[in-house]
Structures are given as C-alpha cells and as structure tokens.
PDB file of N, CA and C in Angstrom:
ATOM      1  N   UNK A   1      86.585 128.668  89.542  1.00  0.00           N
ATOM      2  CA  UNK A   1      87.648 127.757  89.954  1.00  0.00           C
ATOM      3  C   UNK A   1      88.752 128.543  90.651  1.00  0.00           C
ATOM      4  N   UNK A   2      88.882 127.660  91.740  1.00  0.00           N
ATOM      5  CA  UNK A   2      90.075 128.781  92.453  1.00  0.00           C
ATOM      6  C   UNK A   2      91.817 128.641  91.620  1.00  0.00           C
ATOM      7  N   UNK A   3      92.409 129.831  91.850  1.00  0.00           N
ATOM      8  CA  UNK A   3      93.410 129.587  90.762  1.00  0.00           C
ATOM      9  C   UNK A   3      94.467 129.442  91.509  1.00  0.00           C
ATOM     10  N   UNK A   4      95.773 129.096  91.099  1.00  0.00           N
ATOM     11  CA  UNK A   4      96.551 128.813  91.601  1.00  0.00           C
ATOM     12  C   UNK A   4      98.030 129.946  92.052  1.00  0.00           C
ATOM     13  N   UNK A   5      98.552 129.318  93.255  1.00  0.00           N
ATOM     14  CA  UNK A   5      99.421 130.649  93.670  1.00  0.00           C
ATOM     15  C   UNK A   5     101.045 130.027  93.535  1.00  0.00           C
ATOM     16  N   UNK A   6     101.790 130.655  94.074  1.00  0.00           N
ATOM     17  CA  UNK A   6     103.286 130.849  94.563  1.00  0.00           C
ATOM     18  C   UNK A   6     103.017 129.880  95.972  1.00  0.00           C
ATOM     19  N   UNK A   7     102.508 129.337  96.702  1.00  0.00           N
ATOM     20  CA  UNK A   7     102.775 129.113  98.022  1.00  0.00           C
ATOM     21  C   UNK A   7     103.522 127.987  97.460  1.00  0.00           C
ATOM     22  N   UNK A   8     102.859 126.765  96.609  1.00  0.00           N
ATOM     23  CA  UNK A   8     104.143 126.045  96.228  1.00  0.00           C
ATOM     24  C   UNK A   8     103.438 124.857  95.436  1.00  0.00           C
ATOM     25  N   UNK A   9     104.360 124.181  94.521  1.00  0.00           N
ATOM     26  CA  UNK A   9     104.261 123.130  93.418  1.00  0.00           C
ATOM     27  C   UNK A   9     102.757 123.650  93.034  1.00  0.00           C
ATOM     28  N   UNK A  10     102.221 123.557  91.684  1.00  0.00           N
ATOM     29  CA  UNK A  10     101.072 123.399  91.393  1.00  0.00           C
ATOM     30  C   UNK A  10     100.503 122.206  92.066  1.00  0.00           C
ATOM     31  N   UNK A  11     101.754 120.866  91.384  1.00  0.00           N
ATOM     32  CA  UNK A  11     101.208 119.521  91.380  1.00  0.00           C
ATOM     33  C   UNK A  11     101.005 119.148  93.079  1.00  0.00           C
ATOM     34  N   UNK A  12     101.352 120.016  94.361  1.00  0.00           N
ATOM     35  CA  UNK A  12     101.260 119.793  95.549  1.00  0.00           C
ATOM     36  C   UNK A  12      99.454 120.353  95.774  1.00  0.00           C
ATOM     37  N   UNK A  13      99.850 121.654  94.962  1.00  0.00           N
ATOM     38  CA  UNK A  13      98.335 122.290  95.372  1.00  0.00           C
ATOM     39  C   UNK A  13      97.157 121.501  94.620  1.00  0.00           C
ATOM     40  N   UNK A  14      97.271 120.713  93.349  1.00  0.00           N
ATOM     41  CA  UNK A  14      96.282 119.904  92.904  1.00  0.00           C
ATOM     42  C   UNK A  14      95.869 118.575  93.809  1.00  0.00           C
ATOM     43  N   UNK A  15      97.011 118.187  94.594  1.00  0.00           N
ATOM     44  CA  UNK A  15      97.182 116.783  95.576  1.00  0.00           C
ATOM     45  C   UNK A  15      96.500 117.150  96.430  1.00  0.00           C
ATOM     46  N   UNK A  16      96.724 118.357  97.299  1.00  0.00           N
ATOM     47  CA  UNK A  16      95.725 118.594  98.291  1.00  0.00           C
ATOM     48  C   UNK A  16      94.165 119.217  97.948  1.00  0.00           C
ATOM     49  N   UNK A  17      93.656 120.117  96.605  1.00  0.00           N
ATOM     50  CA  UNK A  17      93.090 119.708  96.593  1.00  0.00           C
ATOM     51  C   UNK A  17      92.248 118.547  96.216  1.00  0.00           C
ATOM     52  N   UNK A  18      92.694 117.663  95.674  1.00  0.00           N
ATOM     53  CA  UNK A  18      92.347 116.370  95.605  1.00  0.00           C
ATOM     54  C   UNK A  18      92.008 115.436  96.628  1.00  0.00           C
ATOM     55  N   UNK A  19      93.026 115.944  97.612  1.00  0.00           N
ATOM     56  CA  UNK A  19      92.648 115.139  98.901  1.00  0.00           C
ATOM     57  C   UNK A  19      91.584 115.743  99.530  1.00  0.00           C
ATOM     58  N   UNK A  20      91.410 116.934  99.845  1.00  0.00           N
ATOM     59  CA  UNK A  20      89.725 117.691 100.449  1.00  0.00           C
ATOM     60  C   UNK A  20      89.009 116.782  99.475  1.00  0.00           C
ATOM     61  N   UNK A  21      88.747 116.875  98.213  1.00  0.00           N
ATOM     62  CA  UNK A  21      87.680 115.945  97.568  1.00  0.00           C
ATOM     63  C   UNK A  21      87.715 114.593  98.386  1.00  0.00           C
ATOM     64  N   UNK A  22      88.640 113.826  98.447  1.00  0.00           N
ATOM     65  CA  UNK A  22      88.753 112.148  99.552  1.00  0.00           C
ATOM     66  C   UNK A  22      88.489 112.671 100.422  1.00  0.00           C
ATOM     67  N   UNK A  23      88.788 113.885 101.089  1.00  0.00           N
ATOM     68  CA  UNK A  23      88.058 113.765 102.447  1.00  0.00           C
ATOM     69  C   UNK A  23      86.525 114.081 102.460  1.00  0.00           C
ATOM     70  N   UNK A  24      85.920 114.872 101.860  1.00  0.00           N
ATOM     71  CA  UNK A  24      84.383 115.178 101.552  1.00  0.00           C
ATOM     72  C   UNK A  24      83.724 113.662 101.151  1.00  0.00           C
ATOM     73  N   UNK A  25      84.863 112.266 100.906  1.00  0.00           N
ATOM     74  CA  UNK A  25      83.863 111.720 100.439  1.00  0.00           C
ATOM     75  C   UNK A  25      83.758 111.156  98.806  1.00  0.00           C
ATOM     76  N   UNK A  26      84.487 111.881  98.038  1.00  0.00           N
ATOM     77  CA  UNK A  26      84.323 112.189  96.188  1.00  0.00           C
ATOM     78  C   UNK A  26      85.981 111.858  95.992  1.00  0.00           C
ATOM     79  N   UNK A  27      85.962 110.816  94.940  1.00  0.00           N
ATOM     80  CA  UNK A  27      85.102 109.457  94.837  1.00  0.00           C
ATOM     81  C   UNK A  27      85.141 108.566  96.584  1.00  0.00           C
ATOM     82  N   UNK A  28      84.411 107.835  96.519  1.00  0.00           N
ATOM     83  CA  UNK A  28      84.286 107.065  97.490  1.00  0.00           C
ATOM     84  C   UNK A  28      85.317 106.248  97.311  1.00  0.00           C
ATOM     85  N   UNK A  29      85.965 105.190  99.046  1.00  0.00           N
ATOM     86  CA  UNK A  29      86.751 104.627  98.816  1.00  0.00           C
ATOM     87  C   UNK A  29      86.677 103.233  97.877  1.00  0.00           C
ATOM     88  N   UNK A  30      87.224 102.666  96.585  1.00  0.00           N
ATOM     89  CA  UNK A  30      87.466 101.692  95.894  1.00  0.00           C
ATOM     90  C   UNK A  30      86.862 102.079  94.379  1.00  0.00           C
ATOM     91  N   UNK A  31      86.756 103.357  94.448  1.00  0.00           N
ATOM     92  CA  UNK A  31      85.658 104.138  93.000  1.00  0.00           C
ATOM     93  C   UNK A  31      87.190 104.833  92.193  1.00  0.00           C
ATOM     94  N   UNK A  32      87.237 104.727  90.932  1.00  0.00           N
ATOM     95  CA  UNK A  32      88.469 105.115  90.026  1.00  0.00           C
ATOM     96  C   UNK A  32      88.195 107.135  90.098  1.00  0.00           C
ATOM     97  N   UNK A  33      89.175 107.156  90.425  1.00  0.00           N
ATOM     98  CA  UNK A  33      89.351 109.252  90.019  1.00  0.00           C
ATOM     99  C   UNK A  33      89.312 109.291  88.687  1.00  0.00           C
ATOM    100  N   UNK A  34      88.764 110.506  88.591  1.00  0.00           N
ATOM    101  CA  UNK A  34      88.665 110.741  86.538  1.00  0.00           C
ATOM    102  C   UNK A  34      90.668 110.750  86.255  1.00  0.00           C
ATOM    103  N   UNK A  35      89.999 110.441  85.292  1.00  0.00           N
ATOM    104  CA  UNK A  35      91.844 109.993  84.466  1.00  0.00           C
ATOM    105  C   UNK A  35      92.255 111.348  84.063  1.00  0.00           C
ATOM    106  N   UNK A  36      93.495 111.125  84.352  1.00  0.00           N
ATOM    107  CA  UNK A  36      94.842 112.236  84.242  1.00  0.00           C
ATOM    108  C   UNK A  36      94.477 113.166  82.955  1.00  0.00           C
ATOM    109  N   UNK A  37      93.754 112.757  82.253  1.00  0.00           N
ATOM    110  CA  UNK A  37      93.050 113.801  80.836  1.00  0.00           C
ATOM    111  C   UNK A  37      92.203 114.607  81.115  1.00  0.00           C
ATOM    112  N   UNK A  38      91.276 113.955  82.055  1.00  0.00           N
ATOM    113  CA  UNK A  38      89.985 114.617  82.682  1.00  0.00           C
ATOM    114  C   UNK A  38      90.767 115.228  83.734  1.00  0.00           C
ATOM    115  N   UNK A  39      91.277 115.278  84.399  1.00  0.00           N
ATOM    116  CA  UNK A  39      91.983 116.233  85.577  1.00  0.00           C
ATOM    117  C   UNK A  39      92.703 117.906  84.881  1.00  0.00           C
ATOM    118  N   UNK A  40      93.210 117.104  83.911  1.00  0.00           N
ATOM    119  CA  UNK A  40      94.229 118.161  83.466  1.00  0.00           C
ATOM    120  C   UNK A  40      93.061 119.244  82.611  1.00  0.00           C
ATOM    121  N   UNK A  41      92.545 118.402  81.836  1.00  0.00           N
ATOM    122  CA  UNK A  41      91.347 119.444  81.163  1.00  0.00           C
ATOM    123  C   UNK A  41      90.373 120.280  82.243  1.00  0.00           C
ATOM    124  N   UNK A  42      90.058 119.607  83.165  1.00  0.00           N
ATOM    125  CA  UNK A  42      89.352 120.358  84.106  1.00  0.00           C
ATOM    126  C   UNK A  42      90.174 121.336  85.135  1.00  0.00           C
ATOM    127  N   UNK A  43      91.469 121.368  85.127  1.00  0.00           N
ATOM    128  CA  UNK A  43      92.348 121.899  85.823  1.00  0.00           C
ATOM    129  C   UNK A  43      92.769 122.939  85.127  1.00  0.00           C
ATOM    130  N   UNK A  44      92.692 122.485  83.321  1.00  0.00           N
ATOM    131  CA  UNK A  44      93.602 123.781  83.034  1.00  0.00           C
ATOM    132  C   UNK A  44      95.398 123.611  82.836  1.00  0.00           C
ATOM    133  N   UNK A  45      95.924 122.271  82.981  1.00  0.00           N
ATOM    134  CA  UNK A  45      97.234 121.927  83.802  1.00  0.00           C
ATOM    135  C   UNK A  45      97.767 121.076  83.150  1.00  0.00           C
ATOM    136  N   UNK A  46      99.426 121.209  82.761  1.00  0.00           N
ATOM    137  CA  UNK A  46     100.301 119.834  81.996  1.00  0.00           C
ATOM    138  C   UNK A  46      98.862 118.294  82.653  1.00  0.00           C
ATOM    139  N   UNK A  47      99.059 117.721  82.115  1.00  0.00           N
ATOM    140  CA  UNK A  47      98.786 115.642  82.372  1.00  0.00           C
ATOM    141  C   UNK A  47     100.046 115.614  83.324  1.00  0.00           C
ATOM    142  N   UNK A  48     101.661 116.122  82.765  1.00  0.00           N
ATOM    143  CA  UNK A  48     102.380 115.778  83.937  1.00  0.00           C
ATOM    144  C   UNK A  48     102.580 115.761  85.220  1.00  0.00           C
ATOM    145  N   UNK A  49     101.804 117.330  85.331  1.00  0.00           N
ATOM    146  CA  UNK A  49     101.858 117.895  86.208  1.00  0.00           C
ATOM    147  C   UNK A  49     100.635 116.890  87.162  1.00  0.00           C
ATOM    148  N   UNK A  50      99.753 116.614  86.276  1.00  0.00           N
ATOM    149  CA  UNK A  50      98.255 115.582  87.610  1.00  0.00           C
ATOM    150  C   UNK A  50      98.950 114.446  87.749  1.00  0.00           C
ATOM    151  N   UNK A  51     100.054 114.199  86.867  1.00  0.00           N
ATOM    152  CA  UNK A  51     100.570 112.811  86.815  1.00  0.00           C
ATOM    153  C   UNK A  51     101.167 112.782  88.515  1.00  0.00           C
ATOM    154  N   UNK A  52     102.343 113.728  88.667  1.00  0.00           N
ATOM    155  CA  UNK A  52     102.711 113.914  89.891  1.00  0.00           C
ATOM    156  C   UNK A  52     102.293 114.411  90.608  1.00  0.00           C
ATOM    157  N   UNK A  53     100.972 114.957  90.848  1.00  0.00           N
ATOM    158  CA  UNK A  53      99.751 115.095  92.142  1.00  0.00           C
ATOM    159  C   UNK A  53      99.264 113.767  92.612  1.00  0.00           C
ATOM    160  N   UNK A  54      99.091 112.786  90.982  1.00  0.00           N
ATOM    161  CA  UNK A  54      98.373 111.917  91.945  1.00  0.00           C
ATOM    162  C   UNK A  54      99.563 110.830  92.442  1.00  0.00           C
ATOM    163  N   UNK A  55     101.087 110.932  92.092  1.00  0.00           N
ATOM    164  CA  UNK A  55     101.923 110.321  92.501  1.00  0.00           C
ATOM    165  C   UNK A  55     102.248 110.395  93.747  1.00  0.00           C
ATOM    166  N   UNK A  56     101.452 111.328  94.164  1.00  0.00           N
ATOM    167  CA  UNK A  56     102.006 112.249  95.460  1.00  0.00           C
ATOM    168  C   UNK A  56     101.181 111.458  96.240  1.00  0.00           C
ATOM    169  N   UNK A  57     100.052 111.185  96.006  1.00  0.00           N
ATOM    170  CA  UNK A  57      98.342 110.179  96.463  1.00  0.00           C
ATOM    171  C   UNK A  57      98.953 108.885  96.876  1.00  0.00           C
ATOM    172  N   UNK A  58      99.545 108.716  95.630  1.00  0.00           N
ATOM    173  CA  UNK A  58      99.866 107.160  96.025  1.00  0.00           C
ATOM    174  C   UNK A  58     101.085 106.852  96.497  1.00  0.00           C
ATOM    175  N   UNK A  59     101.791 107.861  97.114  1.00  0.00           N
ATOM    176  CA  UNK A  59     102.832 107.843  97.890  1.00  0.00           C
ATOM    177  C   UNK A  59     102.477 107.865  99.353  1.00  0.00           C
ATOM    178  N   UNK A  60     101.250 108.666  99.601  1.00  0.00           N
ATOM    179  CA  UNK A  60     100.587 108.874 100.895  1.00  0.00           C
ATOM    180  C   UNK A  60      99.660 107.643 100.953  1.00  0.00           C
ATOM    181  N   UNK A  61      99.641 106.452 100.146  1.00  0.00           N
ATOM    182  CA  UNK A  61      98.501 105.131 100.330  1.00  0.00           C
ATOM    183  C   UNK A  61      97.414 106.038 100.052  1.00  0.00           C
ATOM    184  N   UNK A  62      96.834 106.704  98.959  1.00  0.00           N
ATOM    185  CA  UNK A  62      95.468 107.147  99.631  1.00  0.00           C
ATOM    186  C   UNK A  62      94.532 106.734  98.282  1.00  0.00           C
ATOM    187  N   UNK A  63      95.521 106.558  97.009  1.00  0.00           N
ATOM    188  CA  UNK A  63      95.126 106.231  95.828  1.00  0.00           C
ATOM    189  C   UNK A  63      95.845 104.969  95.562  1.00  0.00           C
ATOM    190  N   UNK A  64      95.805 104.188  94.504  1.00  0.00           N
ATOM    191  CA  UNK A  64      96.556 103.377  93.708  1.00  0.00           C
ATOM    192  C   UNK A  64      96.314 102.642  92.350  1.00  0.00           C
ATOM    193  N   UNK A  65      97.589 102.801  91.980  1.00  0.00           N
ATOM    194  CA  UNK A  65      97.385 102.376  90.400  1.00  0.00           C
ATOM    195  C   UNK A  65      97.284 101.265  90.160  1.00  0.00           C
ATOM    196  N   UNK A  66      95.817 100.931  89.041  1.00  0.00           N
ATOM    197  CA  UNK A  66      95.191  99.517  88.852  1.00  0.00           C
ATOM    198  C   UNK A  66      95.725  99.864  87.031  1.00  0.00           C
ATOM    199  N   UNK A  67      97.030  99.104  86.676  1.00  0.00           N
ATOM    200  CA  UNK A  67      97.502  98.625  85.663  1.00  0.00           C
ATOM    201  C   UNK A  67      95.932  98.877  84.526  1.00  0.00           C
ATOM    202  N   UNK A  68      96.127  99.544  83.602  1.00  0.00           N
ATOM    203  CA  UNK A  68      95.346  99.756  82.747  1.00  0.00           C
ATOM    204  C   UNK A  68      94.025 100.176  82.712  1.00  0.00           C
ATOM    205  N   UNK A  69      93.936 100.412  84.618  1.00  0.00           N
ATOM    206  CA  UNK A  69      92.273 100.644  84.767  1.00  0.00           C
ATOM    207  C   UNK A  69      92.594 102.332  85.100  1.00  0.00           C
ATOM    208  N   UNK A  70      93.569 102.638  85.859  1.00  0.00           N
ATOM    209  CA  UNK A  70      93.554 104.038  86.347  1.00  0.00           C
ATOM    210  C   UNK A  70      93.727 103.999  87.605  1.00  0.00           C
ATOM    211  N   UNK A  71      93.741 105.071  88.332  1.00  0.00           N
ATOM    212  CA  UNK A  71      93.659 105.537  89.931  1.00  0.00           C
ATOM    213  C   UNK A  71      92.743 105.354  90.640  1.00  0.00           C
ATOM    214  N   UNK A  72      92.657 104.370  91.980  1.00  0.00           N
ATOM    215  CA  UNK A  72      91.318 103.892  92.668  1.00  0.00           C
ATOM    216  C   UNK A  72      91.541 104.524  94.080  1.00  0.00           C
ATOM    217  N   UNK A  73      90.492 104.815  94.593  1.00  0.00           N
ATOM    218  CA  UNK A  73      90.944 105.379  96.066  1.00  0.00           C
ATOM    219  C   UNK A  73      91.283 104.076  97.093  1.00  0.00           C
ATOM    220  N   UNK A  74      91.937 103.835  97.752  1.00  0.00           N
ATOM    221  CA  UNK A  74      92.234 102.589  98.837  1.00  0.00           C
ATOM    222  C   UNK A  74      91.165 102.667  99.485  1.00  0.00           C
ATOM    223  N   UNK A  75      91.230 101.697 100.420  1.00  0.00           N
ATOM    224  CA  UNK A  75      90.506 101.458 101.467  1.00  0.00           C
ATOM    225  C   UNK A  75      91.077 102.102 102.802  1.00  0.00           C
ATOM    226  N   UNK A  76      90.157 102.514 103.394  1.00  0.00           N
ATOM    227  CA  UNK A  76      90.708 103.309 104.627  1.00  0.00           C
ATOM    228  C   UNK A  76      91.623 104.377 104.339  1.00  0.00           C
ATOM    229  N   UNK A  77      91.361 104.919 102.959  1.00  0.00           N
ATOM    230  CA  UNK A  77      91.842 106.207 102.783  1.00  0.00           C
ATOM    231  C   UNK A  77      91.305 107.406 103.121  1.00  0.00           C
ATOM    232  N   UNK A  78      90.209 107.715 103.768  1.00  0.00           N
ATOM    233  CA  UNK A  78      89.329 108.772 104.096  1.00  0.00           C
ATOM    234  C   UNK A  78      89.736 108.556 105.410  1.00  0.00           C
ATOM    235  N   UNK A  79      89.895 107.841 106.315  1.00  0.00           N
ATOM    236  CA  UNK A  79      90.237 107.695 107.578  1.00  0.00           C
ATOM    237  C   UNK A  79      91.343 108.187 107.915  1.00  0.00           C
ATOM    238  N   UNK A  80      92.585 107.223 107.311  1.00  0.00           N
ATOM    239  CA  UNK A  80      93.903 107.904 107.475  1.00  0.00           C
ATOM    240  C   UNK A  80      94.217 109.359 107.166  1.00  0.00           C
ATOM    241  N   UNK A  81      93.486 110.022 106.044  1.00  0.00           N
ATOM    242  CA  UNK A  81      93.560 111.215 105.501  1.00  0.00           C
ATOM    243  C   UNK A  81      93.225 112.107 106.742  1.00  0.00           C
ATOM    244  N   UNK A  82      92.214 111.804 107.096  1.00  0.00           N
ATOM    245  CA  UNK A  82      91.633 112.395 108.281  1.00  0.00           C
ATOM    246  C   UNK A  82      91.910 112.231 109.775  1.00  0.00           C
ATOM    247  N   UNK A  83      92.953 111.862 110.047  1.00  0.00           N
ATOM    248  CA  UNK A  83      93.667 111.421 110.976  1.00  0.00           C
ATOM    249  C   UNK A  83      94.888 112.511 110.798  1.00  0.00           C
ATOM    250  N   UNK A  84      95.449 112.187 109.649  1.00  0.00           N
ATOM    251  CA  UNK A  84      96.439 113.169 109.178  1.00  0.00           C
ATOM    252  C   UNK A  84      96.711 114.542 109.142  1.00  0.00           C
ATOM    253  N   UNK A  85      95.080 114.679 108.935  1.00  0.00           N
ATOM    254  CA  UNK A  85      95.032 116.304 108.803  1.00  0.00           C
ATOM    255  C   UNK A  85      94.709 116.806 109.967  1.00  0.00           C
ATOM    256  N   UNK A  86      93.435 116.302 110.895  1.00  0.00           N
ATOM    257  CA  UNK A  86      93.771 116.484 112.359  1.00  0.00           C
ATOM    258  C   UNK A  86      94.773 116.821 113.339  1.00  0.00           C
ATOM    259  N   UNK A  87      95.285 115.737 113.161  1.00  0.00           N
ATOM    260  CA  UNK A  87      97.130 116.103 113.934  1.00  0.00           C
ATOM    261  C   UNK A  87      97.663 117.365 113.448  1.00  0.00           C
ATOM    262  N   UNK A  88      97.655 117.428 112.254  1.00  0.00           N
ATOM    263  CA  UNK A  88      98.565 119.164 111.314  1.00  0.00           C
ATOM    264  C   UNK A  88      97.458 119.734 111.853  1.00  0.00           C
ATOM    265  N   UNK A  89      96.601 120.135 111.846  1.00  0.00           N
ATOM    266  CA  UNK A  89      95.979 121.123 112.535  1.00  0.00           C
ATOM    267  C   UNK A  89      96.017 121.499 113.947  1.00  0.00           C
ATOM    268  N   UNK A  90      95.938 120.549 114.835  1.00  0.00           N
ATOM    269  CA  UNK A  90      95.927 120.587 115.932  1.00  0.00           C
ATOM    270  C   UNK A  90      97.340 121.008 116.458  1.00  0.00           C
ATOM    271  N   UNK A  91      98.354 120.443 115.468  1.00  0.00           N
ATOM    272  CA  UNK A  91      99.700 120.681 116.066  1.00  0.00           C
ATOM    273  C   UNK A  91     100.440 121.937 115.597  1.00  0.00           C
ATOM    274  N   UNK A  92      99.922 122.584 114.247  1.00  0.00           N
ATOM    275  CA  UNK A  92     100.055 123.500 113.507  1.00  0.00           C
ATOM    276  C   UNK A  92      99.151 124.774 113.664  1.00  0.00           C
ATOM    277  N   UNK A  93      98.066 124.413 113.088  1.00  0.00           N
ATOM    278  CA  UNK A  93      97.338 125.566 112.297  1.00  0.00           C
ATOM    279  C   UNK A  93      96.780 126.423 114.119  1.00  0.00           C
ATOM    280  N   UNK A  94      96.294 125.072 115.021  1.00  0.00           N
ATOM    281  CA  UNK A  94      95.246 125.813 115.928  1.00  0.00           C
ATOM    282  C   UNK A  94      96.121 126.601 117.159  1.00  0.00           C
ATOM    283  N   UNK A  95      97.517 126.266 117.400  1.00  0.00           N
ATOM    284  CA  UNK A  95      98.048 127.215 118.124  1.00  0.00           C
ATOM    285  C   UNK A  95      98.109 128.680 117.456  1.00  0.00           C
ATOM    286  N   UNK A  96      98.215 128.492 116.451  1.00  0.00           N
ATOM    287  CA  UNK A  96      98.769 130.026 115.458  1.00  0.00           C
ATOM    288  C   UNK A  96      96.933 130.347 115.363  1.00  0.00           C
ATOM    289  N   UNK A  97      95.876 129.641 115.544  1.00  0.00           N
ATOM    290  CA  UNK A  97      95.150 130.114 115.279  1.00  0.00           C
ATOM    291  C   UNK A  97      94.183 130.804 116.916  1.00  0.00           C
ATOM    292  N   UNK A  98      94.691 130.123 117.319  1.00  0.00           N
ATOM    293  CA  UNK A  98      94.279 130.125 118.906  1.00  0.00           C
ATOM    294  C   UNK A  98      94.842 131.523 119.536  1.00  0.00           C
ATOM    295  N   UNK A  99      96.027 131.861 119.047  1.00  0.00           N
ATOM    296  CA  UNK A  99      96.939 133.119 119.333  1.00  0.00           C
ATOM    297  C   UNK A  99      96.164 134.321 119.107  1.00  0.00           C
ATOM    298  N   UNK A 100      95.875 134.203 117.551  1.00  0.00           N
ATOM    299  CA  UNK A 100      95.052 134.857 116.771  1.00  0.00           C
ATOM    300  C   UNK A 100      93.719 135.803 117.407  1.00  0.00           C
ATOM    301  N   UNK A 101      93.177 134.890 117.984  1.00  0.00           N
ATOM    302  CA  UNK A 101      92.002 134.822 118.521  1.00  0.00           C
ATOM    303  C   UNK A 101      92.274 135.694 119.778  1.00  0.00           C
ATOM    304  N   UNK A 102      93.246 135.291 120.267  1.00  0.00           N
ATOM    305  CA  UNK A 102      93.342 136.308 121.696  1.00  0.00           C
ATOM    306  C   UNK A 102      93.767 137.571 121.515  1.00  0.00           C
ATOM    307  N   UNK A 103      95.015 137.516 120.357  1.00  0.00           N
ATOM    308  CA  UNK A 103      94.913 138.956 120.154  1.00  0.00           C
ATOM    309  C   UNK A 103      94.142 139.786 119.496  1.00  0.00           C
ATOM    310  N   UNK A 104      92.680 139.306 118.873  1.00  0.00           N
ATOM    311  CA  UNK A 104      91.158 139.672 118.172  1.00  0.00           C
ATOM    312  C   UNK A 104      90.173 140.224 119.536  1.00  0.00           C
ATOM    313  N   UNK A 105      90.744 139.545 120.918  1.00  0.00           N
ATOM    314  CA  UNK A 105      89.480 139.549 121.905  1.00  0.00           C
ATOM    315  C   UNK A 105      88.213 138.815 121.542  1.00  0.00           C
ATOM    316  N   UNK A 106      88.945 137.942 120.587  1.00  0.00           N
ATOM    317  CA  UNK A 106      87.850 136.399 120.551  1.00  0.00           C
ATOM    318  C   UNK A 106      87.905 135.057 120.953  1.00  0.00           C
ATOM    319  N   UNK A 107      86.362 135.442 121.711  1.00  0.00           N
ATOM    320  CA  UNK A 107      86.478 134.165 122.900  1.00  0.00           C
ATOM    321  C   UNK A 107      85.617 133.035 122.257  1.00  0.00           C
ATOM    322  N   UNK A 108      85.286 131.997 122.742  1.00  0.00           N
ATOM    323  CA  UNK A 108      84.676 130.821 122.549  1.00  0.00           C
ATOM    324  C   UNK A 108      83.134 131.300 122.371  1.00  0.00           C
ATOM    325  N   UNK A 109      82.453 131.665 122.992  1.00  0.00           N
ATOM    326  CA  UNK A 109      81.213 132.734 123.101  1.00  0.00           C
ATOM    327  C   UNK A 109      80.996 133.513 121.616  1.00  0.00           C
ATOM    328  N   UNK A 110      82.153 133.999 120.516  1.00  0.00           N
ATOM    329  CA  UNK A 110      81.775 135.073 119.833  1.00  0.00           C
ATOM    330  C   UNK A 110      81.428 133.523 118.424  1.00  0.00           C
ATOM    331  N   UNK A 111      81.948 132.735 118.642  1.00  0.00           N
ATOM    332  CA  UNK A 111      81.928 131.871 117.463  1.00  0.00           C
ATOM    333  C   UNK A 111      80.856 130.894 117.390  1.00  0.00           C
ATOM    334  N   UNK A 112      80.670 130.740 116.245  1.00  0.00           N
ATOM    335  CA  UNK A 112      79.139 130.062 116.244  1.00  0.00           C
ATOM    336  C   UNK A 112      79.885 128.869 115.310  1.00  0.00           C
ATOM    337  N   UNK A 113      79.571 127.643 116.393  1.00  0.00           N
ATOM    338  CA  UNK A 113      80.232 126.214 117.016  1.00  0.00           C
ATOM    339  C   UNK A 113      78.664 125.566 115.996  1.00  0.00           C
ATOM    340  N   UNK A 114      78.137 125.913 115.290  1.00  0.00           N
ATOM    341  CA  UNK A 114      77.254 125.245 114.632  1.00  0.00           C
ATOM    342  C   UNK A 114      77.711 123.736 113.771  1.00  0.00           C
ATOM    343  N   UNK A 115      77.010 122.534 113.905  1.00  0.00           N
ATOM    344  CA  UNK A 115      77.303 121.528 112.941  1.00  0.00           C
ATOM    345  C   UNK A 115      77.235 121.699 111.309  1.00  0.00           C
ATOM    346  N   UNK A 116      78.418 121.733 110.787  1.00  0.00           N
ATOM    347  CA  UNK A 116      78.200 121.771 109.096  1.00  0.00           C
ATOM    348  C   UNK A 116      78.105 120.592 108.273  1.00  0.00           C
ATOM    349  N   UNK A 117      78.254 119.628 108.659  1.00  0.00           N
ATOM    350  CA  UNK A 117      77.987 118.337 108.665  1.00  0.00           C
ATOM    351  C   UNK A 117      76.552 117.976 107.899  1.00  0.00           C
TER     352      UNK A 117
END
C-alpha cells in the first residue's frame, strides 16, 4: 500500500486516491463505496479523516449521501471526473512535463505511445 506523505491533507490524498478508483471504473456509477469503517480499516486512517475525503467527493458531485444507505457514486461521475483531470493536466502537469522532455533530448519517437487501455 502506498503510504502517505507531507505534500498535503491525508484526507485530500485519500479523495484523490479514491477518485483514480472512479476513474478506473471501481465502484461503478450508482454502486455504494465500502463504508467509512471499511475505508479507514483498509487505509489504516481516523473514520474522520475518510469522513472528510469522501466530503470532499461529494462536494465535487462525484459521490452522494443516501441517508442510512451510505456513499453512492452519481451518475456521470466518471465523465466529469475525467474531464476534470484532463484540463489539470493539459493546463498543468503537460507544459512542465513537455519542458522536461526537451531538456532530456526526448522526442515523440523515444516514447512508446502504446494503448494501456
């Protein structure tokens, strides 16, 4: 299990990874996430602390709370998620990563563009 750092909030770093799981797919959209007991035991982590990861979910629409049933993924939450993260990448990560690359002397040619899909 990967462990956790300083970059910031636990309960941010449990949200996102939580969200890679919605984006892979796990749970599917309208399927309940294991409950805040099962998170925290499998995490290792306060309940409070998953409490406000997944508050963080359903602040972004991507989860929501069904009164006595638990946390369900929305509809068109894998979409929007993925829309979301696109843009931050594209607008973020791939200039700084694109830079990278030139000052490596790596071109389009050295990378293997294979489907992982």
């Amino acid at each position: 299990m990967q462990s956790w750092n300083d970059s910031a909030p636990i309960y941010q770093q449990l949200a996102d990874r939580l969200a890679v799981q919605l984006l892979d797919g796990a749970p599917p959209e309208g399927e309940a996430l294991p409950s805040v007991r099962q998170l925290a035991g499998q995490y290792l982590i306060n309940p409070l602390t998953v409490s406000r990861a997944l508050q963080a979910l359903v602040d972004k629409g991507l989860v929501e709370s069904r009164r006595g049933q638990g946390m369900y993924v929305t509809a068109g939450a894998r979409d929007r998620l993925r829309r979301t993260e696109r843009t931050r990448f594209l607008e973020r990560e791939w200039p700084a990563l694109r830079a990278r690359l030139g000052r490596l002397g790596i071109s389009s040619a050295d990378l293997d563009w294979k489907d992982t899909q």
